[in-house]
N, C-alpha and C. Protein backbone atom coordinates (compact mmCIF):
# COMPACT_ATOMS: atom_id res chain seq x y z
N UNK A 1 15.03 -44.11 -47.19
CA UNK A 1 15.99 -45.20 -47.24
C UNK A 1 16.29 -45.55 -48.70
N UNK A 2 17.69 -46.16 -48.48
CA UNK A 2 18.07 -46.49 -49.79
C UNK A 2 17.74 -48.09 -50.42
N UNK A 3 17.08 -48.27 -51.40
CA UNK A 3 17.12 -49.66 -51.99
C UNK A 3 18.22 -50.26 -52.77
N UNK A 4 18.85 -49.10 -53.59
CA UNK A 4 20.27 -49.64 -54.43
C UNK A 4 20.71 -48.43 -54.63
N UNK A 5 21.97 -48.28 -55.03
CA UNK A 5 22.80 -47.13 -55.28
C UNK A 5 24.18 -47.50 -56.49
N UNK A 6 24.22 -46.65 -56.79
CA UNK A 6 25.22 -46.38 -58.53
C UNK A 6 25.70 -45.44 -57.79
N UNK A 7 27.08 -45.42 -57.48
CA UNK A 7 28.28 -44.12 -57.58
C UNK A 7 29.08 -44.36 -58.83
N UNK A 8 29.07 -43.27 -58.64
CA UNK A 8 29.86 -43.23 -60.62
C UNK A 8 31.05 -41.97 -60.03
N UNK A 9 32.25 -42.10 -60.72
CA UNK A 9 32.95 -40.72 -61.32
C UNK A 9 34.01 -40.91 -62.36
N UNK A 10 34.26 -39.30 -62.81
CA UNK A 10 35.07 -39.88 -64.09
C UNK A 10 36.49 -39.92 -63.21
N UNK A 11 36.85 -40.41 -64.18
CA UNK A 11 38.55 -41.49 -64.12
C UNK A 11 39.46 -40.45 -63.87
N UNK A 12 39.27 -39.43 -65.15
CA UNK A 12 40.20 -38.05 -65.12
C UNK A 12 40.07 -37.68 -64.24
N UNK A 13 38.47 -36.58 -63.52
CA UNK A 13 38.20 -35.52 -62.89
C UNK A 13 37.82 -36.05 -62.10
N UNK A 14 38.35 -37.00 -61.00
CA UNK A 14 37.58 -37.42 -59.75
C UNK A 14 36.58 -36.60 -59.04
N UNK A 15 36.77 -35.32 -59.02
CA UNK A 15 35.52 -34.63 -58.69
C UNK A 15 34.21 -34.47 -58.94
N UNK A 16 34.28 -34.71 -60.22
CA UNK A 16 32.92 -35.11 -61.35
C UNK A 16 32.46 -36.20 -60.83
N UNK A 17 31.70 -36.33 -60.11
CA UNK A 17 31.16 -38.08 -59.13
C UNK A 17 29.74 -37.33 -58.86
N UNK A 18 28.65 -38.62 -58.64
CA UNK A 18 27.36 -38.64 -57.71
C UNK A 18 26.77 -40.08 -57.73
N UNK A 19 25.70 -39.81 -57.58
CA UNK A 19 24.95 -40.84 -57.11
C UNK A 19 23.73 -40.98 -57.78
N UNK A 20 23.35 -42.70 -58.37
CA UNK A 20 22.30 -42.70 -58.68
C UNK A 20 21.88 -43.67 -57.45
N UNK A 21 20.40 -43.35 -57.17
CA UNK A 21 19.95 -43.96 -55.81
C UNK A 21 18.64 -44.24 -55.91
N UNK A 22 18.05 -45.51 -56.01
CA UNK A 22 16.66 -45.95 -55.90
C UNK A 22 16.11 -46.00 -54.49
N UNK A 23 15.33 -44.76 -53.95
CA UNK A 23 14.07 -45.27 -52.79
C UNK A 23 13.33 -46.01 -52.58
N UNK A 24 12.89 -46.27 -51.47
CA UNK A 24 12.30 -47.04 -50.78
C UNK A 24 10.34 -46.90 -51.55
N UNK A 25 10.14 -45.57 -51.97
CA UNK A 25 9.30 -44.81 -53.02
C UNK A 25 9.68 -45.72 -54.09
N UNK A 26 10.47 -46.12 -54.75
CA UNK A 26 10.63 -46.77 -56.07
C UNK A 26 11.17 -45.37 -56.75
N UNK A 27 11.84 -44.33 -56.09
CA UNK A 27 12.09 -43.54 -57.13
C UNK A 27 13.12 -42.66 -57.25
N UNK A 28 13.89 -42.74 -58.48
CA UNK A 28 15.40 -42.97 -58.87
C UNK A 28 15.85 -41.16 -59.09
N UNK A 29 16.92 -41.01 -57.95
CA UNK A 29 17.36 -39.64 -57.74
C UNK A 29 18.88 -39.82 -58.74
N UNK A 30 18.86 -38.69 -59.11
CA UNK A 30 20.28 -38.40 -59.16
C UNK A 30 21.13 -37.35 -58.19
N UNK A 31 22.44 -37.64 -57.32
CA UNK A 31 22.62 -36.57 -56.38
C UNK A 31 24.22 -36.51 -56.96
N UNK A 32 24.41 -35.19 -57.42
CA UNK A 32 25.64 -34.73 -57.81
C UNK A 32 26.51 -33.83 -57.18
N UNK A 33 27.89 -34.25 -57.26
CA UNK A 33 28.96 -33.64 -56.63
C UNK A 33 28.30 -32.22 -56.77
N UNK A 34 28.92 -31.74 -55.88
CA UNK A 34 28.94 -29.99 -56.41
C UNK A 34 29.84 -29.34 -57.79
N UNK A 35 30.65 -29.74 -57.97
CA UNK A 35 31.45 -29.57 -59.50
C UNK A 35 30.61 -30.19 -60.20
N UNK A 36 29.85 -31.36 -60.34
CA UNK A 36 29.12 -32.19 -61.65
C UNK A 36 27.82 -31.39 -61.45
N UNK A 37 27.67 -30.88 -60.25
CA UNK A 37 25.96 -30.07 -60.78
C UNK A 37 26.41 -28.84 -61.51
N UNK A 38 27.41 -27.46 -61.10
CA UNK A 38 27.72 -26.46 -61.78
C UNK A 38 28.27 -27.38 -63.00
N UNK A 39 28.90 -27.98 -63.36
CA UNK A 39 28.74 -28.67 -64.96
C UNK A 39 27.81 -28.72 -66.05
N UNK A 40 27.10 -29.43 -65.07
CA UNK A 40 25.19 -29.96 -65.19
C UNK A 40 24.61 -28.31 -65.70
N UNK A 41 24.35 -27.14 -64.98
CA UNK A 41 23.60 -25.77 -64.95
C UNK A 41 24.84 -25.40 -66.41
N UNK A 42 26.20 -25.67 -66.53
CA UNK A 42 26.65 -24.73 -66.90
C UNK A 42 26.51 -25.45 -68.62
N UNK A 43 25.99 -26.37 -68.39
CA UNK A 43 25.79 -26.97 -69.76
C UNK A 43 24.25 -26.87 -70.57
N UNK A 44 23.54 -25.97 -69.83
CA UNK A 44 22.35 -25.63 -70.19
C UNK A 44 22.62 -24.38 -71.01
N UNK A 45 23.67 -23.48 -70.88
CA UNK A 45 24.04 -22.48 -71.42
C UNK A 45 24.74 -22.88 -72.04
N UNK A 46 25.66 -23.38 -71.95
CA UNK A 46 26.73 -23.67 -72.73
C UNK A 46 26.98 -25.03 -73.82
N UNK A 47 26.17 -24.98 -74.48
CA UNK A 47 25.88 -26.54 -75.06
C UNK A 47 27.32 -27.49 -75.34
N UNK A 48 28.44 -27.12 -75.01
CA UNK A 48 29.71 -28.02 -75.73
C UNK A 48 30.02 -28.25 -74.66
N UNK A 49 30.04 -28.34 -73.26
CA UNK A 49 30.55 -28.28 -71.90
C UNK A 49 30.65 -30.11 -71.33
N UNK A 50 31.69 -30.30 -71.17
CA UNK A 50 32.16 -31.92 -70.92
C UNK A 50 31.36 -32.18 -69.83
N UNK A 51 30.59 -33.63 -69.84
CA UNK A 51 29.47 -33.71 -68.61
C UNK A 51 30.61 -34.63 -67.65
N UNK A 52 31.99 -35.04 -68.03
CA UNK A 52 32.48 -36.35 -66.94
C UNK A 52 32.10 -37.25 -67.11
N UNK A 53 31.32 -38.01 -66.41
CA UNK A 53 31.17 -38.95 -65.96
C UNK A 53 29.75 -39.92 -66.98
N UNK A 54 29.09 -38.87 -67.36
CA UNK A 54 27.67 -38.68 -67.92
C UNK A 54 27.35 -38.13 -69.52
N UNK A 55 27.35 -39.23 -70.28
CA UNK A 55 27.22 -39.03 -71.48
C UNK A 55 25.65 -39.27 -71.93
N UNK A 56 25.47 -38.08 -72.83
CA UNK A 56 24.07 -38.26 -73.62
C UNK A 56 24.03 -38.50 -75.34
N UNK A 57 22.79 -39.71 -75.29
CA UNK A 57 22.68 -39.66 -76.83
C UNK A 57 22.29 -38.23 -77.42
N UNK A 58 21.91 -37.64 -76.37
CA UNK A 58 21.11 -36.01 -77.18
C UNK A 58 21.14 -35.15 -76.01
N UNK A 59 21.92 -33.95 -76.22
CA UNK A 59 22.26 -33.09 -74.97
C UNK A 59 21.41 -32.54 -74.69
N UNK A 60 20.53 -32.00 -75.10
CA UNK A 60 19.63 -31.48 -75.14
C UNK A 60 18.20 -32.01 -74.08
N UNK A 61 17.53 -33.25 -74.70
CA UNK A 61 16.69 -34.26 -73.85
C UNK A 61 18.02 -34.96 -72.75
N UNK A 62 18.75 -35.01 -72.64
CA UNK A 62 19.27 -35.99 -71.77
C UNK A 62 19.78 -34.76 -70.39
N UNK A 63 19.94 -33.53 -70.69
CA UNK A 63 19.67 -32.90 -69.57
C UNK A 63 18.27 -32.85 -68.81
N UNK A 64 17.50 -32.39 -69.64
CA UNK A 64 16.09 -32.90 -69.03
C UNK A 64 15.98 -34.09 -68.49
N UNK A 65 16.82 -34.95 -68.80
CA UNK A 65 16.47 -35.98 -68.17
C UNK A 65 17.09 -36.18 -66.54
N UNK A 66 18.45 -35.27 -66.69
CA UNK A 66 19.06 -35.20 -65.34
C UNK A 66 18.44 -34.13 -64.30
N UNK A 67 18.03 -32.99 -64.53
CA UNK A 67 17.01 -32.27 -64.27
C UNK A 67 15.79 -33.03 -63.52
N UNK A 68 15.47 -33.68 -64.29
CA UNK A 68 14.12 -34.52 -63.52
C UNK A 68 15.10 -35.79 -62.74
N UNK A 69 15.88 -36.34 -63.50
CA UNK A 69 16.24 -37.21 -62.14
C UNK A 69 16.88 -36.67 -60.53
N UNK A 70 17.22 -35.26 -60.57
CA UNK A 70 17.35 -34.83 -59.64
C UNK A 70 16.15 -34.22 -58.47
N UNK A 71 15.32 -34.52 -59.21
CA UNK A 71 14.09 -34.38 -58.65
C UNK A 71 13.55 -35.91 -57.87
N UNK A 72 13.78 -36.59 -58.96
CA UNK A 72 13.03 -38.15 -58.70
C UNK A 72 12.45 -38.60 -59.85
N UNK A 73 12.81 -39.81 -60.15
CA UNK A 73 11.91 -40.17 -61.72
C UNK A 73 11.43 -41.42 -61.01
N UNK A 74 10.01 -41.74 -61.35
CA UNK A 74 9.59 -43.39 -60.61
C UNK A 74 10.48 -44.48 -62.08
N UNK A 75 10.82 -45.53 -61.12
CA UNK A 75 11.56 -46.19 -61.44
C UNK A 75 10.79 -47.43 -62.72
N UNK A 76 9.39 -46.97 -62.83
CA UNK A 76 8.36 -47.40 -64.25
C UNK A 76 8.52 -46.46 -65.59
N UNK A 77 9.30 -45.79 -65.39
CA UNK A 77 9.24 -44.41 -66.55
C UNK A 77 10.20 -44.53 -66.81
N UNK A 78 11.58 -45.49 -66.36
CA UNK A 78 12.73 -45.61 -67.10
C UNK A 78 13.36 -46.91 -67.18
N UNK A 79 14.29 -47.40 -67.86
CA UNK A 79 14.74 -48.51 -68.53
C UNK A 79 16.26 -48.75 -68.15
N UNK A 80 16.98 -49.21 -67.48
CA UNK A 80 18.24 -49.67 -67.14
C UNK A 80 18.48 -50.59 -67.37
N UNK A 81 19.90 -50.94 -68.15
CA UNK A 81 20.68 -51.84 -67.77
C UNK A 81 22.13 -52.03 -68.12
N UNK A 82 22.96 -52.65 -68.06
CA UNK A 82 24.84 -52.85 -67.96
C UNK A 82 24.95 -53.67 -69.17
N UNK A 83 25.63 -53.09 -70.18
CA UNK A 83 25.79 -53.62 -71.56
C UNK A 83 26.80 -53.25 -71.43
N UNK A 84 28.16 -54.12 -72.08
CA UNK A 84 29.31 -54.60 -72.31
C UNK A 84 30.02 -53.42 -71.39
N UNK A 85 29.79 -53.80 -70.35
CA UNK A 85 30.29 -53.09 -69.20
C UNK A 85 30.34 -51.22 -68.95
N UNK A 86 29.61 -51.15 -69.95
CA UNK A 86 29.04 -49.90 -69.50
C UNK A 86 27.25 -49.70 -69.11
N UNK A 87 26.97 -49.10 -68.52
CA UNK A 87 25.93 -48.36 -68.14
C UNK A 87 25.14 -47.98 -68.62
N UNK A 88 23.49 -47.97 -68.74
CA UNK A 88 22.87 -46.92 -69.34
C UNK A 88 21.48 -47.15 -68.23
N UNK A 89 20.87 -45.44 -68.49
CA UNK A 89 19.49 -45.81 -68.73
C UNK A 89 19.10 -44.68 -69.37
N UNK A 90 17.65 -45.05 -70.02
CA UNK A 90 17.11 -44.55 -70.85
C UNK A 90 15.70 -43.78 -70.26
N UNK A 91 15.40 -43.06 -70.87
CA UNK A 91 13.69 -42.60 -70.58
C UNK A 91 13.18 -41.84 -71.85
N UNK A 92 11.66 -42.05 -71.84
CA UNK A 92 11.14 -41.17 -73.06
C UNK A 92 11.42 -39.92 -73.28
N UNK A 93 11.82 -38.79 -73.54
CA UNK A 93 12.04 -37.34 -73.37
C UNK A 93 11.49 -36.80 -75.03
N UNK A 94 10.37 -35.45 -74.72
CA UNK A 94 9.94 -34.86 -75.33
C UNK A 94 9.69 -35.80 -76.89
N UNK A 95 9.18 -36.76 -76.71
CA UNK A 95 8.90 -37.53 -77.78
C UNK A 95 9.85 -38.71 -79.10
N UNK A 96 10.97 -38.87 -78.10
CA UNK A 96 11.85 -39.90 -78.21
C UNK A 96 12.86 -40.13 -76.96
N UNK A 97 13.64 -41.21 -77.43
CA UNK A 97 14.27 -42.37 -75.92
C UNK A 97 15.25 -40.82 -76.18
N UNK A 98 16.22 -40.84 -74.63
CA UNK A 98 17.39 -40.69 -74.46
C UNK A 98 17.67 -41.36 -73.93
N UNK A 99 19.19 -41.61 -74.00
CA UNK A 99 20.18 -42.47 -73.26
C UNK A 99 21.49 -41.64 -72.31
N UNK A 100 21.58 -42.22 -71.73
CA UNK A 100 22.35 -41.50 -70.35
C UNK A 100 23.03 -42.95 -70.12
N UNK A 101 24.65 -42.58 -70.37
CA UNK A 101 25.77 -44.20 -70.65
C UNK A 101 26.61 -43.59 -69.61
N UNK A 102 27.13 -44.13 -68.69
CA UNK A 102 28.03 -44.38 -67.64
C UNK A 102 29.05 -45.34 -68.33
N UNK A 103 30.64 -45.18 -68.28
CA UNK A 103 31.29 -45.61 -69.68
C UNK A 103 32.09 -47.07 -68.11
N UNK A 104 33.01 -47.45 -68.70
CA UNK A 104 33.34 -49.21 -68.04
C UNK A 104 34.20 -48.23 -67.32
N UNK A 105 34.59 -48.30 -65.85
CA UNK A 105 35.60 -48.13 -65.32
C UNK A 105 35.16 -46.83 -64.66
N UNK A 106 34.20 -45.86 -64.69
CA UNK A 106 33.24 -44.93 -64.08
C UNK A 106 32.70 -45.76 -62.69
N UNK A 107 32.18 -46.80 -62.88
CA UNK A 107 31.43 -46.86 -61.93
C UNK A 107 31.74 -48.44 -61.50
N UNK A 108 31.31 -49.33 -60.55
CA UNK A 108 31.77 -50.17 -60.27
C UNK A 108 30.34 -51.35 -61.05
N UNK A 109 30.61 -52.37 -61.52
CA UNK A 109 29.77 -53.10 -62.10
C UNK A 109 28.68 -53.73 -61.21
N UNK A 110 29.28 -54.21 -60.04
CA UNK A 110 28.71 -55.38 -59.24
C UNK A 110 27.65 -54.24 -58.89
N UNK A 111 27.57 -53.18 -58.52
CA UNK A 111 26.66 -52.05 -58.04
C UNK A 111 26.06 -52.07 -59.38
N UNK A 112 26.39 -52.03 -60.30
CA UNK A 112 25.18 -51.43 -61.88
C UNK A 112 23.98 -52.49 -61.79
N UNK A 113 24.82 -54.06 -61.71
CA UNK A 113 23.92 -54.58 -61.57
C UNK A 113 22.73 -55.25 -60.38
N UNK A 114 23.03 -54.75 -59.40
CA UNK A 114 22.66 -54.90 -58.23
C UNK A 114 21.58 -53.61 -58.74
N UNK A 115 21.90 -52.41 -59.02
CA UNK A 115 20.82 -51.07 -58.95
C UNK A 115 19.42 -51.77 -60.19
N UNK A 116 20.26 -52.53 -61.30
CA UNK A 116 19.50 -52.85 -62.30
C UNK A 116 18.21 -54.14 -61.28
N UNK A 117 18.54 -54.44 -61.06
CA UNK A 117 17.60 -55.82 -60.39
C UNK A 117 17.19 -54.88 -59.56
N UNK A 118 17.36 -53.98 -58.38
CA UNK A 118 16.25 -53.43 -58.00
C UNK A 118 15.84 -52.47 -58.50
N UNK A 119 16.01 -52.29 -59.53
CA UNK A 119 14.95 -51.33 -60.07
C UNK A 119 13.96 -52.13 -60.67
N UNK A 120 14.37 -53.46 -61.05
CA UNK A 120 13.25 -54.03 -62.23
C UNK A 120 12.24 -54.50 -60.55
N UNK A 121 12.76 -54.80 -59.72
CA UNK A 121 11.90 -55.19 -58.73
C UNK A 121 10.86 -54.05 -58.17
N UNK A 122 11.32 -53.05 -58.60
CA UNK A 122 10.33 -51.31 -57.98
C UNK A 122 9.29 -51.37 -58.65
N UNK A 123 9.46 -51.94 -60.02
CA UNK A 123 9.16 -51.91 -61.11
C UNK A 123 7.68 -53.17 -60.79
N UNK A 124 8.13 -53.67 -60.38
CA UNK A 124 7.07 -55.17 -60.63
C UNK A 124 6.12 -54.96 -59.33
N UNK A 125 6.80 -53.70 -58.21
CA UNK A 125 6.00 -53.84 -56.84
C UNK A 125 5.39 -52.63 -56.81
N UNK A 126 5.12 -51.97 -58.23
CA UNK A 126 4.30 -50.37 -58.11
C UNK A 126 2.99 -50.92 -58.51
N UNK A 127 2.15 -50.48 -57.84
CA UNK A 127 0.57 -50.24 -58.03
C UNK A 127 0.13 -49.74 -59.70
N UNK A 128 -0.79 -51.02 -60.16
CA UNK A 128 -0.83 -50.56 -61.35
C UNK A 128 -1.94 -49.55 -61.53
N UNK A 129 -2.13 -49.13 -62.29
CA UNK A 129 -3.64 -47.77 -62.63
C UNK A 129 -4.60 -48.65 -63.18
């Protein structure tokens, strides 16, 4: 089950769309169109390749970072929130932050911040070590 959800796509390439989605797990998927994942693979080879929808401070760590969010990242290992109407979240990667910015008009706000509050709530209801 779903706890909150982020649909995003770009403005231009309506096809370039997915989903960020917090579980019931506390833990934050990314699920991409089929055009934004061959994007996604084709930008591992191709380092200059337009992501849409999905901008990184560092192409490099910030694929890794989509990589693992397509897997599942627990929602304690990363940092969200909606600054001047764009998007971000962040996570540690290979020994500094990346940022992953969803730009104003990608995605719908009232959802950014709705995903942001439950995530900080996943956040406060995970079992500490």
């Amino acid at each position: 089950m779903e706890r909150a959800r982020l649909a995003f796509a770009d403005r231009a390439h309506p096809s370039l769309s997915g989903v960020l989605s917090l579980d019931d797990a506390g833990r934050i998927v990314l699920r991409a169109s089929p055009e934004l994942d061959r994007t996604l693979r084709a930008a591992l080879t191709v380092p200059r390749t337009e992501l849409g929808p999905l901008h990184f401070d560092d192409i490099r760590r910030g694929l890794t970072l989509a990589i693992s969010l397509r897997r599942g990242v627990r929602a304690g290992l990363l940092h969200a929130e909606s600054l001047s109407g764009a998007f971000e979240l962040r996570a540690f990667v290979s020994g500094d932050w990346v940022r992953l910015t969803l730009a104003p008009g990608d995605f719908d706000p009232d959802d950014a911040w709705g995903f942001v509050l439950a995530m900080h709530e996943a956040k406060l209801e995970a079992p500490r070590a």
